[in-house]
C-alpha atoms as a PDB file:
ATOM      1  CA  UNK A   1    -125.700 -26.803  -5.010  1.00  0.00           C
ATOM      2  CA  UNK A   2    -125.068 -23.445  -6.964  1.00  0.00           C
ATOM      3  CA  UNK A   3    -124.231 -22.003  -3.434  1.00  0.00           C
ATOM      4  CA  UNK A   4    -121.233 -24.381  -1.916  1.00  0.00           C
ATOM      5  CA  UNK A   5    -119.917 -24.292  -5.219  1.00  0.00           C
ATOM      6  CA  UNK A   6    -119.442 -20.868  -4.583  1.00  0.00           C
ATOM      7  CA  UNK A   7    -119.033 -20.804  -1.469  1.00  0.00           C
ATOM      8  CA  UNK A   8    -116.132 -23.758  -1.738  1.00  0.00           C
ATOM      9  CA  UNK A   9    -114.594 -21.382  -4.250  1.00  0.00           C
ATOM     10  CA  UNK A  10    -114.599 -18.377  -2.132  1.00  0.00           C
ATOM     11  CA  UNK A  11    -112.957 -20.217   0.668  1.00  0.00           C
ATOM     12  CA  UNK A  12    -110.379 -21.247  -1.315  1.00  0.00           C
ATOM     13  CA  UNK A  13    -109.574 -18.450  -3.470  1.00  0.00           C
ATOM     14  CA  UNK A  14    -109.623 -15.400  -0.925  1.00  0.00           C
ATOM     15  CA  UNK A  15    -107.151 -16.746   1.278  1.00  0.00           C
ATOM     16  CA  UNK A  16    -104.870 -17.685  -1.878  1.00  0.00           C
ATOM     17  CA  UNK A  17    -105.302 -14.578  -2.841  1.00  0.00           C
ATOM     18  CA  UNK A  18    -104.139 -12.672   0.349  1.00  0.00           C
ATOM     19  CA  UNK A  19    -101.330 -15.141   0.548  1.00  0.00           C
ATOM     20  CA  UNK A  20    -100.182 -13.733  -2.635  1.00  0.00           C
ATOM     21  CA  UNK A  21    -100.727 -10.142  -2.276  1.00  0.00           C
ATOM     22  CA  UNK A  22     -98.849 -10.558   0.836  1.00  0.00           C
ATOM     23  CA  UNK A  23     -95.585 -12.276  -0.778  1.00  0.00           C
ATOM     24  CA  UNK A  24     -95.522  -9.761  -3.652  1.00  0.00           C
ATOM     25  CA  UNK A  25     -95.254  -6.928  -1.226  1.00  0.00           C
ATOM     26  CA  UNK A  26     -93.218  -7.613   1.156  1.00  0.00           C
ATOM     27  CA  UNK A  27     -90.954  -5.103   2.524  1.00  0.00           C
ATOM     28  CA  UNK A  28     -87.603  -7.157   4.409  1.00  0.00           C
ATOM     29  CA  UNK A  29     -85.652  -5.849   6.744  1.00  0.00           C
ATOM     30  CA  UNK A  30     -83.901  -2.617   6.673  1.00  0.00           C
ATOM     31  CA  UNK A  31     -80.635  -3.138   4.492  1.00  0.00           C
ATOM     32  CA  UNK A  32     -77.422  -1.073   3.513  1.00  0.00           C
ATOM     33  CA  UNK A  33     -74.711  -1.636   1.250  1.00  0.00           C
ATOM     34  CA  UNK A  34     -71.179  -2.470   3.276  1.00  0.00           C
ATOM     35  CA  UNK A  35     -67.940  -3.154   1.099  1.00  0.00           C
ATOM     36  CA  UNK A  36     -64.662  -2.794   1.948  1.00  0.00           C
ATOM     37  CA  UNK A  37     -60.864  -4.571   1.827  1.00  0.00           C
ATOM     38  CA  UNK A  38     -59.678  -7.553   4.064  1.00  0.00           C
ATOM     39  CA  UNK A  39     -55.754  -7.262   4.957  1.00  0.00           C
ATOM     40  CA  UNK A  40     -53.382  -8.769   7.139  1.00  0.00           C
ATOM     41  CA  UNK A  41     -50.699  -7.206   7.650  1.00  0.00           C
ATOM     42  CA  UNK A  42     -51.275  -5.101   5.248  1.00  0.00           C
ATOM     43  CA  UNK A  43     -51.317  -7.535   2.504  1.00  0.00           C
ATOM     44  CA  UNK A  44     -54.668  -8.387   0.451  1.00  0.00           C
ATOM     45  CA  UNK A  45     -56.399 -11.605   1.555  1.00  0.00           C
ATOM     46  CA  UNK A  46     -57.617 -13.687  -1.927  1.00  0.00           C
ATOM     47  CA  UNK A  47     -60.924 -15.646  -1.391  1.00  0.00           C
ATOM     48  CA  UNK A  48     -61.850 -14.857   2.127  1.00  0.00           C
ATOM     49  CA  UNK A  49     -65.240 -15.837   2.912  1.00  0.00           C
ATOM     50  CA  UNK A  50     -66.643 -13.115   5.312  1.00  0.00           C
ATOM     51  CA  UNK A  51     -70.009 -13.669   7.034  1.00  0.00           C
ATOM     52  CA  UNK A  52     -71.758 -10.630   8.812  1.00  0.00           C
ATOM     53  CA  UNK A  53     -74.125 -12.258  11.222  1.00  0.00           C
ATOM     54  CA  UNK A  54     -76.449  -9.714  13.347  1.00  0.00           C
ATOM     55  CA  UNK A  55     -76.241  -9.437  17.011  1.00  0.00           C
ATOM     56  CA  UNK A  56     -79.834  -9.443  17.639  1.00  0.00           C
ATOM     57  CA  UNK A  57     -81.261 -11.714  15.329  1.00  0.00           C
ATOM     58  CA  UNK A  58     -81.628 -12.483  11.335  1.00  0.00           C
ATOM     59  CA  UNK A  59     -80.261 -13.248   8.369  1.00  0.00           C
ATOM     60  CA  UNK A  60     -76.190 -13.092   8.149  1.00  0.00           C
ATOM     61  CA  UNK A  61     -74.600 -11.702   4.866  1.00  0.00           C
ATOM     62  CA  UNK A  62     -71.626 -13.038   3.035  1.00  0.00           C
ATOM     63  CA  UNK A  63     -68.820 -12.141   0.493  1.00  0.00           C
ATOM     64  CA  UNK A  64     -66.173 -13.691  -0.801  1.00  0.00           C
ATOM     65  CA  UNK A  65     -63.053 -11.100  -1.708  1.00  0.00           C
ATOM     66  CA  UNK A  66     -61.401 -10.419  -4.598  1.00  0.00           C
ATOM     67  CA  UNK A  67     -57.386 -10.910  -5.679  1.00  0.00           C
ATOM     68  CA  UNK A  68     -56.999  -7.434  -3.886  1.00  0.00           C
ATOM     69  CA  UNK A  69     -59.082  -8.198  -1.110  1.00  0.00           C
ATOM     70  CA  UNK A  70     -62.235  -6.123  -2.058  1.00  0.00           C
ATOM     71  CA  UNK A  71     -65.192  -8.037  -0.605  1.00  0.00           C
ATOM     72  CA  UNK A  72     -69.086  -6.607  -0.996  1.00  0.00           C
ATOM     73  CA  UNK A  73     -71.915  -8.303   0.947  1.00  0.00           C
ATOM     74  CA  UNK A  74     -75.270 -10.113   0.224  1.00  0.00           C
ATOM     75  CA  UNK A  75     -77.841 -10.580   1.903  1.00  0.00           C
ATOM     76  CA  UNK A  76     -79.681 -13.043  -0.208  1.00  0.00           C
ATOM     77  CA  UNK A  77     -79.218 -14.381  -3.343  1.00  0.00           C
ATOM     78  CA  UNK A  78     -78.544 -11.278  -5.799  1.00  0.00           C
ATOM     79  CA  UNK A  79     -79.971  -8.618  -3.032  1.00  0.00           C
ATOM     80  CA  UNK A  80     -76.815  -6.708  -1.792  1.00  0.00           C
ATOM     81  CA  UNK A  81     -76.076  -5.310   1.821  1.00  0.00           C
ATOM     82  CA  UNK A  82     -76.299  -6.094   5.392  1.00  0.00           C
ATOM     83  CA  UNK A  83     -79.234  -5.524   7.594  1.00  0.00           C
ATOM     84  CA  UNK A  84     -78.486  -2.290   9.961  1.00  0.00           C
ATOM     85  CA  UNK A  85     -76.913  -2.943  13.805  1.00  0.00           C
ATOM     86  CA  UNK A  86     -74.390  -4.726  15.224  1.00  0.00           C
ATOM     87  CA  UNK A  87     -73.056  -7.728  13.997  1.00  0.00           C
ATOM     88  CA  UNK A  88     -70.171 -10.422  14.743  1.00  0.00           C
ATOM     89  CA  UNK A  89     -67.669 -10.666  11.688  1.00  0.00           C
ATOM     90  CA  UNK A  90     -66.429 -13.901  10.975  1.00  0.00           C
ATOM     91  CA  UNK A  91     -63.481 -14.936   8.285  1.00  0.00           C
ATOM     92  CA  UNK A  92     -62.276 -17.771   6.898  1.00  0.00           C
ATOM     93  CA  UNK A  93     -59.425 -18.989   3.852  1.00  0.00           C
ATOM     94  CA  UNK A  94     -59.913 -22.663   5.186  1.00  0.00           C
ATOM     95  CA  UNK A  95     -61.191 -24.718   1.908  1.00  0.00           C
ATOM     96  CA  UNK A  96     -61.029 -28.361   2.486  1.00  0.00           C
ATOM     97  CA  UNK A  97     -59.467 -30.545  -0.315  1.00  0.00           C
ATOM     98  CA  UNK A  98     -62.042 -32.160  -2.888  1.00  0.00           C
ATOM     99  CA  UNK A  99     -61.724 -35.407  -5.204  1.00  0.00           C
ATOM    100  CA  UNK A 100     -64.680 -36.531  -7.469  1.00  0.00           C
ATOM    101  CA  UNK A 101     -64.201 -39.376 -10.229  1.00  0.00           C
ATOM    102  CA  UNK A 102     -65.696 -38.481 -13.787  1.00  0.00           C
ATOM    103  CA  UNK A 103     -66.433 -41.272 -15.712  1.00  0.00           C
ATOM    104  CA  UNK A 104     -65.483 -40.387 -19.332  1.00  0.00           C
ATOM    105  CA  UNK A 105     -68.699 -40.180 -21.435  1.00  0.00           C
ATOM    106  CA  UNK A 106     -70.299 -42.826 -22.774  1.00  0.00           C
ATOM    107  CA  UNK A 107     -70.533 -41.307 -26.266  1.00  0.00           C
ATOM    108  CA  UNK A 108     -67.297 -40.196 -26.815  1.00  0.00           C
ATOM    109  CA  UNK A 109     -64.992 -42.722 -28.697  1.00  0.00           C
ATOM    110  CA  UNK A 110     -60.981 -42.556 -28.630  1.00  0.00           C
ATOM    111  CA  UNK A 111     -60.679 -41.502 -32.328  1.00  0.00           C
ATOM    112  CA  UNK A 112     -56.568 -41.676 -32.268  1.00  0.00           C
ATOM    113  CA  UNK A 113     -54.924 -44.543 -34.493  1.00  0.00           C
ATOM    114  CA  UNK A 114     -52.997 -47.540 -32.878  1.00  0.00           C
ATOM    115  CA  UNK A 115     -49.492 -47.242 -33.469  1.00  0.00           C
ATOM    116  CA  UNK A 116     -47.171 -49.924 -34.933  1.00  0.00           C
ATOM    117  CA  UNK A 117     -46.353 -51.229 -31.720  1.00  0.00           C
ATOM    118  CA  UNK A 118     -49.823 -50.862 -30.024  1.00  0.00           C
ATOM    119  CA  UNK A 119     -52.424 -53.227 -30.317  1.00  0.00           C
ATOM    120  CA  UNK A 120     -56.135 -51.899 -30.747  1.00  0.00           C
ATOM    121  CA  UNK A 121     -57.671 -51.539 -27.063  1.00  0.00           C
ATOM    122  CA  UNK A 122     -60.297 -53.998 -27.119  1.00  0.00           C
ATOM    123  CA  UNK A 123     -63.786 -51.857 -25.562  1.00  0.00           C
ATOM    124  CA  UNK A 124     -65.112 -53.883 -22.493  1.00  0.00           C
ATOM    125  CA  UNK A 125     -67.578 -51.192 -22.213  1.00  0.00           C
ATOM    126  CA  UNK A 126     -66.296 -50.166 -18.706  1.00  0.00           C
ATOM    127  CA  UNK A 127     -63.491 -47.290 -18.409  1.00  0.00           C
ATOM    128  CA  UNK A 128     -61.800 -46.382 -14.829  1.00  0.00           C
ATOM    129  CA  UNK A 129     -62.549 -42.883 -14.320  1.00  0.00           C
ATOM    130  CA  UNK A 130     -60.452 -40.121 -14.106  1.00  0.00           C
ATOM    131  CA  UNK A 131     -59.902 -38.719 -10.336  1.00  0.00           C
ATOM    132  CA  UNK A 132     -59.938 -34.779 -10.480  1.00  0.00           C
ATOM    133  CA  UNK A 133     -58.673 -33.185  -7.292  1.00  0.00           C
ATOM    134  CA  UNK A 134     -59.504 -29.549  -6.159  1.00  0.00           C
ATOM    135  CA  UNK A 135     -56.625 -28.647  -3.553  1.00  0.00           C
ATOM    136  CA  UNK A 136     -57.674 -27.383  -0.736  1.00  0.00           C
ATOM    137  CA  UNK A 137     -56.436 -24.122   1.423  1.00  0.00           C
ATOM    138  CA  UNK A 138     -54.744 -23.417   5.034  1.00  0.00           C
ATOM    139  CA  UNK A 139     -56.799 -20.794   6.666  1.00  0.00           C
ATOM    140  CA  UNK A 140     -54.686 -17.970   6.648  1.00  0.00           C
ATOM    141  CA  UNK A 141     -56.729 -15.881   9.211  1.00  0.00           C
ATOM    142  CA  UNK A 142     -55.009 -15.751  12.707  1.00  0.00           C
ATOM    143  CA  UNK A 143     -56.647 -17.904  15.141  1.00  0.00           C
ATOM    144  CA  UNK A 144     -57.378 -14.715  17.286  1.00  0.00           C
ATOM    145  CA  UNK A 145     -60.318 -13.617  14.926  1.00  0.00           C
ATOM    146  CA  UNK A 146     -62.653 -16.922  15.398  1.00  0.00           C
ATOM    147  CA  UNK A 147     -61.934 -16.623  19.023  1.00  0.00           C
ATOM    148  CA  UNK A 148     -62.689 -13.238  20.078  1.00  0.00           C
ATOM    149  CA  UNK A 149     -64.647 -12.302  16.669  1.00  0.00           C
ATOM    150  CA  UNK A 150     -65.174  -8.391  15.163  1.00  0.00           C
ATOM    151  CA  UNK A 151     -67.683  -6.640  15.856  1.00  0.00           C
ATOM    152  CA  UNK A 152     -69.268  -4.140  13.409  1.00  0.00           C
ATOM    153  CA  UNK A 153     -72.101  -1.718  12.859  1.00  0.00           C
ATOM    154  CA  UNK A 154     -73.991  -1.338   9.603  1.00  0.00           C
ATOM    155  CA  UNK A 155     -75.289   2.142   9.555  1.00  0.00           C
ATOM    156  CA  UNK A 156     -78.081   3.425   6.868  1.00  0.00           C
ATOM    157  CA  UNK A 157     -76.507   4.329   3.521  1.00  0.00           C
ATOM    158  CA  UNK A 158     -73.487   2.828   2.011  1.00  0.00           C
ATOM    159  CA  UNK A 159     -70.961   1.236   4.560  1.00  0.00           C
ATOM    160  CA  UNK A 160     -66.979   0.926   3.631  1.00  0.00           C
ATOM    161  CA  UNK A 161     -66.086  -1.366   6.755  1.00  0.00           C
ATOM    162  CA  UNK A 162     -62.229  -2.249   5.743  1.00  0.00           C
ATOM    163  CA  UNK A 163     -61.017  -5.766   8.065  1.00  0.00           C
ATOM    164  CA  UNK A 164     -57.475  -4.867   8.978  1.00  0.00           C
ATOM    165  CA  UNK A 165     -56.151  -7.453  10.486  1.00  0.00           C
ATOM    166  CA  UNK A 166     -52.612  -8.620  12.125  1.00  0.00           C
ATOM    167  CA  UNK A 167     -50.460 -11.541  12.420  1.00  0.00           C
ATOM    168  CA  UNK A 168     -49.696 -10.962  16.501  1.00  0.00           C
END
C-alpha cells in the first residue's frame, strides 16, 4: 500500500514539477526595442494605435503615441519591443463613440437644503442614471495605409522606425 502511495505521488509530482521548471525558464522569442514618431504631413499624430504584426508568424506588438507622436512598442503586457523580421504596420485614430449609464450610488444622499420654492424630493428609492458619453474619433490615417500596409524590419538592438506618412 506503502508503494502506490508513492508511486501515485511520483506520478503526479514529477511531471508538475517539469511543467514548472519549464514555465520559469522560458526563453521567448528574440525581441528588440523599436520607437519612433508617427506624422502626416509632417504634423504629430495624438493617440495612434500602431500594431507591428510579423510576416512569418507570432505575436504582433502595439503602441499607442504620445501628443507629439512618439509611440514605443510592446510585446506583451509590460515586456517592450518587437520580435526581429519583417512585419506589416498597421495604424489607426478610429475610436468609436461610447455611452454607459451610472446609476448614482446607493449610499450617497443629496445633502443640499430645499429652497423656499422647492418642495422636499420625496425618495422612491429608484434614481434615472446619469448617461456619460466618451466621443469618439475620425480616423485620421489616409485610407492608403490599411490598403497597401508598411512594411518594416526589426533588426537586433534598439530600432527608431519613424511612420512618415502623407495626405496624397
Amino acid at each position: 500500500m506503502a508503494t502506490l502511495t508513492l508511486r501515485l505521488r511520483l506520478i503526479l509530482i514529477v511531471p508538475l514539477t517539469l511543467f514548472i521548471a519549464g514555465c520559469g525558464r522560458g526563453t521567448g522569442p528574440e525581441l528588440a526595442s523599436v520607437s519612433g514618431r508617427i506624422t502626416l504631413d509632417g504634423k504629430p499624430v495624438e493617440a495612434a494605435h500602431i500594431e507591428f504584426t510579423p510576416v512569418i508568424d507570432g505575436r504582433p506588438s502595439a503602441a499607442t503615441s504620445d501628443s507629439s507622436g512618439y509611440y514605443t512598442l510592446s510585446y506583451k503586457g509590460s515586456i517592450k519591443g518587437a520580435r526581429l523580421g519583417e512585419h506589416d504596420v498597421t495604424m489607426t485614430t478610429f475610436q468609436e463613440e461610447l455611452t454607459h449609464d451610472v446609476y448614482p450610488d446607493e449610499g450617497s444622499e443629496d445633502l443640499s437644503e430645499p429652497t423656499d420654492d422647492e418642495e422636499p424630493a420625496e425618495d422612491d428609492g429608484s434614481e434615472d442614471p446619469v448617461t456619460i458619453v466618451i466621443p469618439g474619433r475620425a480616423e485620421e490615417i489616409p485610407e492608403k495605409y490599411a490598403e497597401e500596409k508598411l512594411r518594416v524590419t526589426v533588426e537586433p538592438g534598439s530600432n527608431t522606425i519613424n511612420l512618415e506618412l502623407t495626405s496624397d
